[in-house]
C-alpha atoms as a PDB file:
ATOM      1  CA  UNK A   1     -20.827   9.965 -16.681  1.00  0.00           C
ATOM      2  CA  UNK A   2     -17.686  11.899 -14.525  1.00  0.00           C
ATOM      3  CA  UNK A   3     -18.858  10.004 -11.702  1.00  0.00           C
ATOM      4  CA  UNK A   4     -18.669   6.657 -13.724  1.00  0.00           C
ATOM      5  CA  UNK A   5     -14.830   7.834 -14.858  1.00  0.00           C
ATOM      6  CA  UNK A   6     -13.907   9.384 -11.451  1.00  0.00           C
ATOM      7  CA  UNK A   7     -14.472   5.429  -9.746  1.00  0.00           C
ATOM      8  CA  UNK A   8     -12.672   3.762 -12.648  1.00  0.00           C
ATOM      9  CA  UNK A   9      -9.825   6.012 -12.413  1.00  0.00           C
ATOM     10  CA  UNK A  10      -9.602   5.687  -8.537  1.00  0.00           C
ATOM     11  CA  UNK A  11      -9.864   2.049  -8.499  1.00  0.00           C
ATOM     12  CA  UNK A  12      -7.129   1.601 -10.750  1.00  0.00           C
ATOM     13  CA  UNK A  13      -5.221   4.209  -8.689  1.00  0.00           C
ATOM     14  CA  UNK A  14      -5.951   2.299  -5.723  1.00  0.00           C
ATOM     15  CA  UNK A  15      -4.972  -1.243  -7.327  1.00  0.00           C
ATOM     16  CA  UNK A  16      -1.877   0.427  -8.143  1.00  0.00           C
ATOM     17  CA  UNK A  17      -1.145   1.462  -4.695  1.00  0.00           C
ATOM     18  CA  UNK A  18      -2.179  -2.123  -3.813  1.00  0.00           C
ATOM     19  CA  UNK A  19       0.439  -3.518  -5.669  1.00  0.00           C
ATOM     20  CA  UNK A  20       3.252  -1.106  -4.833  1.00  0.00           C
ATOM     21  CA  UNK A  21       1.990  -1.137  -1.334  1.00  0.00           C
ATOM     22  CA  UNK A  22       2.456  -5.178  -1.219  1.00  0.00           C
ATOM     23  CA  UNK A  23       5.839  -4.860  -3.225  1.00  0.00           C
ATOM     24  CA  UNK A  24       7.449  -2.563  -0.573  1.00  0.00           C
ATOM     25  CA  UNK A  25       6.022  -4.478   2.699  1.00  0.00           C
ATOM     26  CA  UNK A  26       7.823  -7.643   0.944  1.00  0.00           C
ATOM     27  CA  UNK A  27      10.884  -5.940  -0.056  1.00  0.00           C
ATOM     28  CA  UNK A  28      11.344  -3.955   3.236  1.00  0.00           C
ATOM     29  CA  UNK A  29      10.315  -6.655   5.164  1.00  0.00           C
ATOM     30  CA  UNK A  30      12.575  -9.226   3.722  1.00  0.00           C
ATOM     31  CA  UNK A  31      10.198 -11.685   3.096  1.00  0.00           C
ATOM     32  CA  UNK A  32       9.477 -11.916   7.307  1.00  0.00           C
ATOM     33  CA  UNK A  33       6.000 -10.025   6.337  1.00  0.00           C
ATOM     34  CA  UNK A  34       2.643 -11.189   4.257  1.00  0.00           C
ATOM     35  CA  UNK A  35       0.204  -9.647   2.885  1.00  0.00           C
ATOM     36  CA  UNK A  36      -3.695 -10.095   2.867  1.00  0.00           C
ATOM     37  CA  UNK A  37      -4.687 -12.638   0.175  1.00  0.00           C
ATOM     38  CA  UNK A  38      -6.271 -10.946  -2.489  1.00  0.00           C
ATOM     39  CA  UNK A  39     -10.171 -11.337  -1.849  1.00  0.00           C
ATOM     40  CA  UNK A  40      -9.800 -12.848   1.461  1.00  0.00           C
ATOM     41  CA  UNK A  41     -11.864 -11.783   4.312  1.00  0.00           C
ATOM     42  CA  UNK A  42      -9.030 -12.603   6.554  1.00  0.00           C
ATOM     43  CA  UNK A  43      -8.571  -8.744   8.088  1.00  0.00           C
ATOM     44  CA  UNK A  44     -12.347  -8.851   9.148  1.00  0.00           C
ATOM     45  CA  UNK A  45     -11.997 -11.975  11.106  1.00  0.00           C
ATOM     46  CA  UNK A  46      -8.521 -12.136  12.980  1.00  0.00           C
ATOM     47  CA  UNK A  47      -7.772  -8.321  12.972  1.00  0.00           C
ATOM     48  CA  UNK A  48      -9.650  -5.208  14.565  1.00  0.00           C
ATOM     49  CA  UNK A  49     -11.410  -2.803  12.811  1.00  0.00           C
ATOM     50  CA  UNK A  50      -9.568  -0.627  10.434  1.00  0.00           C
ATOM     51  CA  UNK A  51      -6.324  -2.174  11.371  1.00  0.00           C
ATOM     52  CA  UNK A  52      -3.467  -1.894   9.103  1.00  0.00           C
ATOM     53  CA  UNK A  53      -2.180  -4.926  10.316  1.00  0.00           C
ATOM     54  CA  UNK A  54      -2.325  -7.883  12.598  1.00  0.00           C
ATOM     55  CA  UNK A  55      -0.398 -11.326  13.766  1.00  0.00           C
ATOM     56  CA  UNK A  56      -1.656 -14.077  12.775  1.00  0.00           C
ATOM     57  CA  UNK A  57       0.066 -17.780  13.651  1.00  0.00           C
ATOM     58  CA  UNK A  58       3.483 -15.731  14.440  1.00  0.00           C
ATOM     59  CA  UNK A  59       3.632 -13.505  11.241  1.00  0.00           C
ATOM     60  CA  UNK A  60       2.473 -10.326  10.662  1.00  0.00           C
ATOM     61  CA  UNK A  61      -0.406 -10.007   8.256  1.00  0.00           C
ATOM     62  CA  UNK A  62      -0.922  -6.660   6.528  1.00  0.00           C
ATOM     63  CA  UNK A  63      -4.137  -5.725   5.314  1.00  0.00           C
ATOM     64  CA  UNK A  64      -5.374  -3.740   2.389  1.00  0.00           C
ATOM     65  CA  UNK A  65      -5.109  -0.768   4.214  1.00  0.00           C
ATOM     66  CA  UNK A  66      -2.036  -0.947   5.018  1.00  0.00           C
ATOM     67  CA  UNK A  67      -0.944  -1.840   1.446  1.00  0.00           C
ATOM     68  CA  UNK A  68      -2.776   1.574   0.230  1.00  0.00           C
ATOM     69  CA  UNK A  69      -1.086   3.602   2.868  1.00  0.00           C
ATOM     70  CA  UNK A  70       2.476   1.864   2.268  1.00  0.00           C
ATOM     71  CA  UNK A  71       2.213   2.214  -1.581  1.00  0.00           C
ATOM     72  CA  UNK A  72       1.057   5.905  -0.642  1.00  0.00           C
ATOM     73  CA  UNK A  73       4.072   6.670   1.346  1.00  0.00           C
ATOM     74  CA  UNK A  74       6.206   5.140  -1.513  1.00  0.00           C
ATOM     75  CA  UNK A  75       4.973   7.346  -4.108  1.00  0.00           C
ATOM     76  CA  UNK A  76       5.149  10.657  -1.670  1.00  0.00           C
ATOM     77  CA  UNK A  77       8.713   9.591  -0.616  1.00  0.00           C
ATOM     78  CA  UNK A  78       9.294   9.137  -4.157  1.00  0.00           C
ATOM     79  CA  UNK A  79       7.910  12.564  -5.257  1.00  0.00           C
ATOM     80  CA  UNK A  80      10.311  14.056  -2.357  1.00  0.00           C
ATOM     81  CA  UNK A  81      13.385  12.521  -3.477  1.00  0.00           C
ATOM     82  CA  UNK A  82      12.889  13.218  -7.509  1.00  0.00           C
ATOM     83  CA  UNK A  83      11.532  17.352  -6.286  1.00  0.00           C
ATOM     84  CA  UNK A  84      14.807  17.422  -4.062  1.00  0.00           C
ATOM     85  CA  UNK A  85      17.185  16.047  -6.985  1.00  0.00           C
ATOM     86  CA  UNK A  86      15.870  18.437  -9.088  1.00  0.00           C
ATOM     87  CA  UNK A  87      16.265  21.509  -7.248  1.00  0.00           C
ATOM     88  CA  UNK A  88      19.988  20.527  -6.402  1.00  0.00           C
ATOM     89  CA  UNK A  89      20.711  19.888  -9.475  1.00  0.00           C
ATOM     90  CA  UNK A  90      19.151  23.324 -11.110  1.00  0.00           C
ATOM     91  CA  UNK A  91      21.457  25.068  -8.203  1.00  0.00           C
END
């Protein structure tokens, strides 16, 4: 049964992720970036293996991965800022 929870609560973590992941690529990117279509097997067939993204038809195409590790870096970044605010403002 803690295995059963353990994958529910990590897929939702990594959906999460997903989403903040495809939010920031879009945002940062100004719109010049995509992202992987949700479901799509696009990464397997026009990028290599484990890439975190590739160029496809002049635009660059991120894939899941890079989503995870984008919305990843966004919540660590975030984490950083909110830990440094606090300890200024406790000084």
């Amino acid at each position: 049964m803690t295995e059963l929870v353990c994958a529910v609560l990590w897929s939702a973590v990594e959906v999460l992720l997903i989403f903040t992941g495809a939010l920031v690529v879009r945002t940062v990117s100004w719109g010049r970036w995509r992202t992987e279509q949700w479901g799509s097997n696009e990464a397997r067939v026009f990028g290599a293996a484990g890439a975190l993204s590739f160029r496809r038809e002049g635009r660059r195409v991120v894939t899941t991965n890079g989503l995870v590790c984008a919305g990843l870096l966004f919540y660590v970044l975030l984490v950083l800022v909110v830990v440094g605010l606090s300890r200024t403002a406790s000084e």
